[in-house]
N, C-alpha and C. Protein backbone atom coordinates (compact mmCIF):
# COMPACT_ATOMS: atom_id res chain seq x y z
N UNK A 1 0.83 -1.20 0.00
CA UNK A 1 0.00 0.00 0.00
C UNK A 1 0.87 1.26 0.00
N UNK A 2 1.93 1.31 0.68
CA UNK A 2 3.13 2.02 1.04
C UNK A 2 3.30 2.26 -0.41
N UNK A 3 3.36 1.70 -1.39
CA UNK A 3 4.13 1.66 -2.72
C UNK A 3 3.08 2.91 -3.42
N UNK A 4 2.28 1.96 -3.58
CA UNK A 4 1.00 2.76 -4.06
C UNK A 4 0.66 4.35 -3.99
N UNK A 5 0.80 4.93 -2.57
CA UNK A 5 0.65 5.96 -2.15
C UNK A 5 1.81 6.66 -3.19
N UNK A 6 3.21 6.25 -2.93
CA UNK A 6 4.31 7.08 -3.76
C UNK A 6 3.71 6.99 -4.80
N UNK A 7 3.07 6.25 -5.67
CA UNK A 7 2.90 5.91 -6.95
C UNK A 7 1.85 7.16 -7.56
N UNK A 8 1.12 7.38 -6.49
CA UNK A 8 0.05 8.34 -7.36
C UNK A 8 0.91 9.51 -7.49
N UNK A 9 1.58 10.49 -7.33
CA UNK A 9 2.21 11.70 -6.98
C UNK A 9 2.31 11.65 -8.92
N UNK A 10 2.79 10.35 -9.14
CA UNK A 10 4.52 9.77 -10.42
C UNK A 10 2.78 9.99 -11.75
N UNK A 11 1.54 8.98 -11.12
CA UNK A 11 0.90 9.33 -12.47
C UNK A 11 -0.03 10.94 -12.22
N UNK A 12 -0.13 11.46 -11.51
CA UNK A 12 -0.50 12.85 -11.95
C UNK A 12 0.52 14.08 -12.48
N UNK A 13 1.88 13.41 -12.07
CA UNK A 13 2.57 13.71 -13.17
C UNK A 13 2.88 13.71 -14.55
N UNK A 14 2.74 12.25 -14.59
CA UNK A 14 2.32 11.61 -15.75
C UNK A 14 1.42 12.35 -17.01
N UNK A 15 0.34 12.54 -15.88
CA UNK A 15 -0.81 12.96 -16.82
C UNK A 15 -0.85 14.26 -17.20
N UNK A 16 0.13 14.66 -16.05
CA UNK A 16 -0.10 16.50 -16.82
C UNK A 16 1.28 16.44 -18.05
N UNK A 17 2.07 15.57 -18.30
CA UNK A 17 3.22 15.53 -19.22
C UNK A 17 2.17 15.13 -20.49
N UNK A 18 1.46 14.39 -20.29
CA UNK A 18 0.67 14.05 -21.45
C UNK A 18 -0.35 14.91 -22.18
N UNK A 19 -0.90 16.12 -21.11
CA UNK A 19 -1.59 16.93 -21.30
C UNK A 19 -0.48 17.83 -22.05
N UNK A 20 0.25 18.43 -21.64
CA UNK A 20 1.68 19.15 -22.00
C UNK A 20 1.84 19.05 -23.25
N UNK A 21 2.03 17.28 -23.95
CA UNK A 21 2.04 16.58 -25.45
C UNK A 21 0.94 17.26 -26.01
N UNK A 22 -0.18 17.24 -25.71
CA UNK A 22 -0.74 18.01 -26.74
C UNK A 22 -0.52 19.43 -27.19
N UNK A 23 0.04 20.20 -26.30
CA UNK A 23 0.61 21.20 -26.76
C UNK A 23 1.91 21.13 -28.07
N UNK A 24 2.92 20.13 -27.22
CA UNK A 24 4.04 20.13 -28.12
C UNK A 24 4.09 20.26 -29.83
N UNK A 25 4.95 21.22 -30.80
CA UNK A 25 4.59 20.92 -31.91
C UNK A 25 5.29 20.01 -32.29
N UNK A 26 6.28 19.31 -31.80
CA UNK A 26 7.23 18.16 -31.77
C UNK A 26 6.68 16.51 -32.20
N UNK A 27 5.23 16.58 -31.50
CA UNK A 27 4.70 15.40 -31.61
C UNK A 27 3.80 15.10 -32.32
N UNK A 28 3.71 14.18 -33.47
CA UNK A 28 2.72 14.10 -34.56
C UNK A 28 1.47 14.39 -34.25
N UNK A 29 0.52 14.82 -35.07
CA UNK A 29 -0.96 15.15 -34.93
C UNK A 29 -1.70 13.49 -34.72
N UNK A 30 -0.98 12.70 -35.23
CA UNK A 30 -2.03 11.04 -35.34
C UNK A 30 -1.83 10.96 -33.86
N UNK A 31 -0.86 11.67 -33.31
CA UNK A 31 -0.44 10.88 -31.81
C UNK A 31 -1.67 11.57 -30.67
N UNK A 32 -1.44 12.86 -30.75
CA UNK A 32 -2.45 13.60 -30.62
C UNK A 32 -3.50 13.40 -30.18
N UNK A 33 -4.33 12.64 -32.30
CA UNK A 33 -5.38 11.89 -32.29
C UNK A 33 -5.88 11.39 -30.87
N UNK A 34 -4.60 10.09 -31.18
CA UNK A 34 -4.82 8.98 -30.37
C UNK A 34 -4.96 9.20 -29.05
N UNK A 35 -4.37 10.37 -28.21
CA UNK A 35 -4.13 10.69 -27.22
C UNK A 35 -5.98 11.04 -26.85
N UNK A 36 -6.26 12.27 -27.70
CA UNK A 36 -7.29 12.22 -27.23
C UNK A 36 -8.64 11.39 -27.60
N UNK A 37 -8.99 10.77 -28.36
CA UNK A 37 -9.65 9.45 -28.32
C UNK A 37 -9.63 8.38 -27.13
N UNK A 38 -8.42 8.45 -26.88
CA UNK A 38 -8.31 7.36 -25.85
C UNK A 38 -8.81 8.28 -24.81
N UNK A 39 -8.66 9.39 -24.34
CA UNK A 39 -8.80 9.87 -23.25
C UNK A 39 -10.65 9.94 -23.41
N UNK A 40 -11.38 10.59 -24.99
CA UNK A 40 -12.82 9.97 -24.84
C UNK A 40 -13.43 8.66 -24.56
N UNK A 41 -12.70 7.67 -24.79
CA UNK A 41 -13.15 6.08 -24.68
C UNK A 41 -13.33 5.89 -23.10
N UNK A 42 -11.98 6.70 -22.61
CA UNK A 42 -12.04 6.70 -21.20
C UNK A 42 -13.05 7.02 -20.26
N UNK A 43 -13.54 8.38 -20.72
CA UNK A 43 -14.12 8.98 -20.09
C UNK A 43 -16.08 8.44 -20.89
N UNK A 44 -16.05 8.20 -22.04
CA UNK A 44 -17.65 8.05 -22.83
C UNK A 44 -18.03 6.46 -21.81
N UNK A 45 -18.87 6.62 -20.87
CA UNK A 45 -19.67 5.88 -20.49
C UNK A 45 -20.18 4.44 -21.03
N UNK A 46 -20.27 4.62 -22.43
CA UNK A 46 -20.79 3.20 -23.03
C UNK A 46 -19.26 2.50 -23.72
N UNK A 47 -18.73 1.94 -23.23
CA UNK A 47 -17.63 1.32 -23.57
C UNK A 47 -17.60 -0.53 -24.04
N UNK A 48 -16.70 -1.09 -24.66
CA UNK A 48 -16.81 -1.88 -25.11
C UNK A 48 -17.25 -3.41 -24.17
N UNK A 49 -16.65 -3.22 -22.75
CA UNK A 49 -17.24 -3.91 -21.52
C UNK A 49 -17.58 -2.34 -20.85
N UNK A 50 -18.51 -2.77 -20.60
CA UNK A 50 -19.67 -1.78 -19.84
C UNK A 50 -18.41 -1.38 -18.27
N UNK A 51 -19.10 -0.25 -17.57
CA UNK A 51 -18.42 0.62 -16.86
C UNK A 51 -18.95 -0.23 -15.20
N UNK A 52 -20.23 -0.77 -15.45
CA UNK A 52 -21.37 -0.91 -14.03
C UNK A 52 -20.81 -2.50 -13.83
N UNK A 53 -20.20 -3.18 -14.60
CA UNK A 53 -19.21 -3.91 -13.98
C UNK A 53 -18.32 -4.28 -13.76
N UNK A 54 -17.88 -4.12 -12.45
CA UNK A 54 -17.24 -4.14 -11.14
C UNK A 54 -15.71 -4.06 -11.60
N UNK A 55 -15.53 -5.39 -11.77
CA UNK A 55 -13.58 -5.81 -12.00
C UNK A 55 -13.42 -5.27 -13.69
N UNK A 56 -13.99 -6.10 -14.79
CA UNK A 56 -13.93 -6.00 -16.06
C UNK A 56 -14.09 -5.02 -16.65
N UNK A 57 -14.96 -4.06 -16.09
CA UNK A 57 -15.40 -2.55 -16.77
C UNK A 57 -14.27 -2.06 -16.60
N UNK A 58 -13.77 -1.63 -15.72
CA UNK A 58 -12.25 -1.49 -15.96
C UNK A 58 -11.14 -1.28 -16.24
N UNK A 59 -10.54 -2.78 -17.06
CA UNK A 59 -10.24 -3.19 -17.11
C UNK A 59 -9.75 -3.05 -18.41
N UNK A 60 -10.54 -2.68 -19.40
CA UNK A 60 -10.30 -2.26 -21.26
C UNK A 60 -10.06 -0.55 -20.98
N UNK A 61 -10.50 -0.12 -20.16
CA UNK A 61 -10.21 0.98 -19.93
C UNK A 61 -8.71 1.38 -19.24
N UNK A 62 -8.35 0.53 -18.42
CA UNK A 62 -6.83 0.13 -18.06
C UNK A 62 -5.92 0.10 -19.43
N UNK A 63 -6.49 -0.79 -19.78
CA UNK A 63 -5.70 -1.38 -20.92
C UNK A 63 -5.29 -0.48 -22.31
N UNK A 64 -6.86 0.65 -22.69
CA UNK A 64 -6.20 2.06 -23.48
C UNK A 64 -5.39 2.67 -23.20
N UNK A 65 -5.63 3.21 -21.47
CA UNK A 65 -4.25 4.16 -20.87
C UNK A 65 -2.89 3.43 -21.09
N UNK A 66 -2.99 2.10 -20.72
CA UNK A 66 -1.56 1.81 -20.73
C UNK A 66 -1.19 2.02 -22.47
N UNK A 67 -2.07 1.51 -23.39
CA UNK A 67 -1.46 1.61 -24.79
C UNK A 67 -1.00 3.11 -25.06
N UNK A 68 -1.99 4.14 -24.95
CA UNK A 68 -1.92 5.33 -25.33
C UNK A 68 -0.68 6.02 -24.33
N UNK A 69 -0.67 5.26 -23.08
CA UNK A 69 0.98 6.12 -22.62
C UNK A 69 2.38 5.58 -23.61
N UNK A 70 1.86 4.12 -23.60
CA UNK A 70 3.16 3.98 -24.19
C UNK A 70 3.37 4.06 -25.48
N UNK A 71 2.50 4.67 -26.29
CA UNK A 71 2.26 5.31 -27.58
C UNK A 71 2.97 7.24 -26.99
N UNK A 72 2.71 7.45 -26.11
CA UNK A 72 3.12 8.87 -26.11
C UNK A 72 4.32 9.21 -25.39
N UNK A 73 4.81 7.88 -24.76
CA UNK A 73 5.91 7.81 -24.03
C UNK A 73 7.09 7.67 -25.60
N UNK A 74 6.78 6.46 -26.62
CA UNK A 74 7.82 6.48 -27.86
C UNK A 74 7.93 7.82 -28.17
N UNK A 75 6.56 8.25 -28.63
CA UNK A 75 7.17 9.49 -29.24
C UNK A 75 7.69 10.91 -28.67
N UNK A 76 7.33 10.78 -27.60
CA UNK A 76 7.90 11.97 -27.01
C UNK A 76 9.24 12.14 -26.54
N UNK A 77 9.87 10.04 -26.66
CA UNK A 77 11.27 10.40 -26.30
C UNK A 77 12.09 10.17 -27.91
N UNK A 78 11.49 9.65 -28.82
CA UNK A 78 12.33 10.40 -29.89
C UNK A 78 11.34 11.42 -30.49
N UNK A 79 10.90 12.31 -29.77
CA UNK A 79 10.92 13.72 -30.39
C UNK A 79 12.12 14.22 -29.61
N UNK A 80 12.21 14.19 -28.34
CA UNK A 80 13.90 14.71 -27.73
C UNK A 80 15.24 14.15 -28.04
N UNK A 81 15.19 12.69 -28.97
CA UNK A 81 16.36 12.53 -29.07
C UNK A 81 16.42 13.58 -30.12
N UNK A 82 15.36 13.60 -30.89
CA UNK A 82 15.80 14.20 -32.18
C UNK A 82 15.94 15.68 -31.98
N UNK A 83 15.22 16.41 -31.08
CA UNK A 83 15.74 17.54 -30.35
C UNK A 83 17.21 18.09 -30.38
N UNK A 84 17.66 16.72 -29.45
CA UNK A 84 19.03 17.07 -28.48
C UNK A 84 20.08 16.52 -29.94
N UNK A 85 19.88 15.60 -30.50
CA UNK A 85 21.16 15.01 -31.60
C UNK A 85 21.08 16.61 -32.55
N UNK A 86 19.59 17.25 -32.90
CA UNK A 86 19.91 18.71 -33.59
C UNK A 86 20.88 19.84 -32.70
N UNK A 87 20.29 20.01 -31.48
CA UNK A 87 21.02 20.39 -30.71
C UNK A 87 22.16 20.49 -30.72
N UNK A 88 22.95 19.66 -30.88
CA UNK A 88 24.46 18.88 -30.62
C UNK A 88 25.09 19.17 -32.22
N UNK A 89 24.80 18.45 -32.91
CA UNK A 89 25.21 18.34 -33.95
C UNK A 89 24.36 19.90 -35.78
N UNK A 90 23.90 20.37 -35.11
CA UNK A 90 23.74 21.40 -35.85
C UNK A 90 24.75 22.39 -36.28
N UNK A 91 25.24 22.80 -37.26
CA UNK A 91 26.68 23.88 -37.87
C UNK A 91 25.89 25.34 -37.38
N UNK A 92 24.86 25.57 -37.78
CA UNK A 92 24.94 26.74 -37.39
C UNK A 92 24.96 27.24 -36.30
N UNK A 93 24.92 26.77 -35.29
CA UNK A 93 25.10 27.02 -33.77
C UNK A 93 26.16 27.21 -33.43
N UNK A 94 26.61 28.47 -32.93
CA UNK A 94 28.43 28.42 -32.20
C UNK A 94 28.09 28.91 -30.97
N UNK A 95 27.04 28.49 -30.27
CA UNK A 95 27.19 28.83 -28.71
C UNK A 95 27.98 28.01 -28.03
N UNK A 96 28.85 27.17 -28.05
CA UNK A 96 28.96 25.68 -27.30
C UNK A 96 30.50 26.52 -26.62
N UNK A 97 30.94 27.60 -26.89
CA UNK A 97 32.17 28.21 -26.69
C UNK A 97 33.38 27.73 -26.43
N UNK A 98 33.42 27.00 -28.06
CA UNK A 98 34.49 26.81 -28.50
C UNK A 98 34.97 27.93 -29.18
N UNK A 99 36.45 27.52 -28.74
CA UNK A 99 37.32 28.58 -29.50
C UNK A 99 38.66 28.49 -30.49
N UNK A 100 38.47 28.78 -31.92
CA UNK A 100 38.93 28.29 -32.85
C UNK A 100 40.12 29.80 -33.36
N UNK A 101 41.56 28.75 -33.03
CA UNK A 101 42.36 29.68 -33.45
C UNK A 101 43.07 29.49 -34.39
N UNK A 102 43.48 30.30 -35.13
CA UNK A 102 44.53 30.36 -36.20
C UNK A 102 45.63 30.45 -35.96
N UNK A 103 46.86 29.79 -36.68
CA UNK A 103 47.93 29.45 -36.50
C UNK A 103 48.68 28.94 -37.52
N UNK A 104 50.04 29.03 -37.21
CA UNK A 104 50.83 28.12 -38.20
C UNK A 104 52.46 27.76 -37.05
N UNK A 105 52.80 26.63 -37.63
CA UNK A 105 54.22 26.06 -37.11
C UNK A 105 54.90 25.51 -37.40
N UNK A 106 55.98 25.65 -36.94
CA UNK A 106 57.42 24.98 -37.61
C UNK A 106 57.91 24.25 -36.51
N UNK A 107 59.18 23.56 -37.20
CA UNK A 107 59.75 22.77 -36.17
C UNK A 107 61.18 23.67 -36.32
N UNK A 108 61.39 23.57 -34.93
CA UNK A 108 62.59 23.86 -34.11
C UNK A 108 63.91 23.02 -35.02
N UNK A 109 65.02 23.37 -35.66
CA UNK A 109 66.06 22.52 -35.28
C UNK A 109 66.91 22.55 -33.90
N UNK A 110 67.36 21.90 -34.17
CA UNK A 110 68.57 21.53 -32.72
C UNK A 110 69.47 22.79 -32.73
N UNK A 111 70.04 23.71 -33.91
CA UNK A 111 71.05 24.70 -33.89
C UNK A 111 70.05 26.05 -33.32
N UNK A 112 68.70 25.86 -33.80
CA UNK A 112 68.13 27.17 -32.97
C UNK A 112 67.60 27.02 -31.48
N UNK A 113 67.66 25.70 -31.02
CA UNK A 113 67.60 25.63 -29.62
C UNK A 113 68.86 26.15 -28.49
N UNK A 114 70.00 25.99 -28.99
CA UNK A 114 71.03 26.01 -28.66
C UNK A 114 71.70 28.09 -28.66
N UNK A 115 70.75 28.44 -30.09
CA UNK A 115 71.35 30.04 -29.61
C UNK A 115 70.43 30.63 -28.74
């Protein structure tokens, strides 16, 4: 039960990150879709096993959330890989403050070490 209690804090987090996704322009519109469909199936009363019973009503309703998170969980973490690899690897960006100097060199002989 102990577990549980921590556990709710993690999905109303959850759910407002998912709410968040629909904002993002990062994340496809089908995902979107799906996001909110599932969230009507959830919530529309006449569902494919009925709501008024007990364990099973449920239970398909369990079973959308989990698909539709982990439908919004893929894409939202490669919308950030693809974020952060632009991030990283983009040319036109020179904030990373590097500093690129110009130069040229020779080598020393042994007779100009010596004067």
């Amino acid at each position: 039960m102990k577990n549980f209690i921590l556990l709710i804090p993690r999905i109303f987090y959850f759910l407002y990150q998912i709410f968040l996704g629909l904002f993002n322009p990062n994340i496809p519109y089908k995902v979107k879709f799906i996001i909110l469909a599932a969230m009507f199936y959830i919530f529309y009363p006449n569902d494919i096993i009925k709501d008024f019973i007990p364990v099973l009503g449920q239970i398909d309703d369990i079973i959308v959330l989990g698909i539709t998170a982990s439908i919004y969980k893929y894409f939202s973490l490669i919308s950030d890989v693809k974020n952060n690899f632009e991030k990283k690897y983009n040319n036109d960006n020179n904030d990373n403050n590097e500093k690129i100097i110009d130069g040229e060199f020779r080598t020393i002989k042994e007779e100009e070490k010596i004067k």
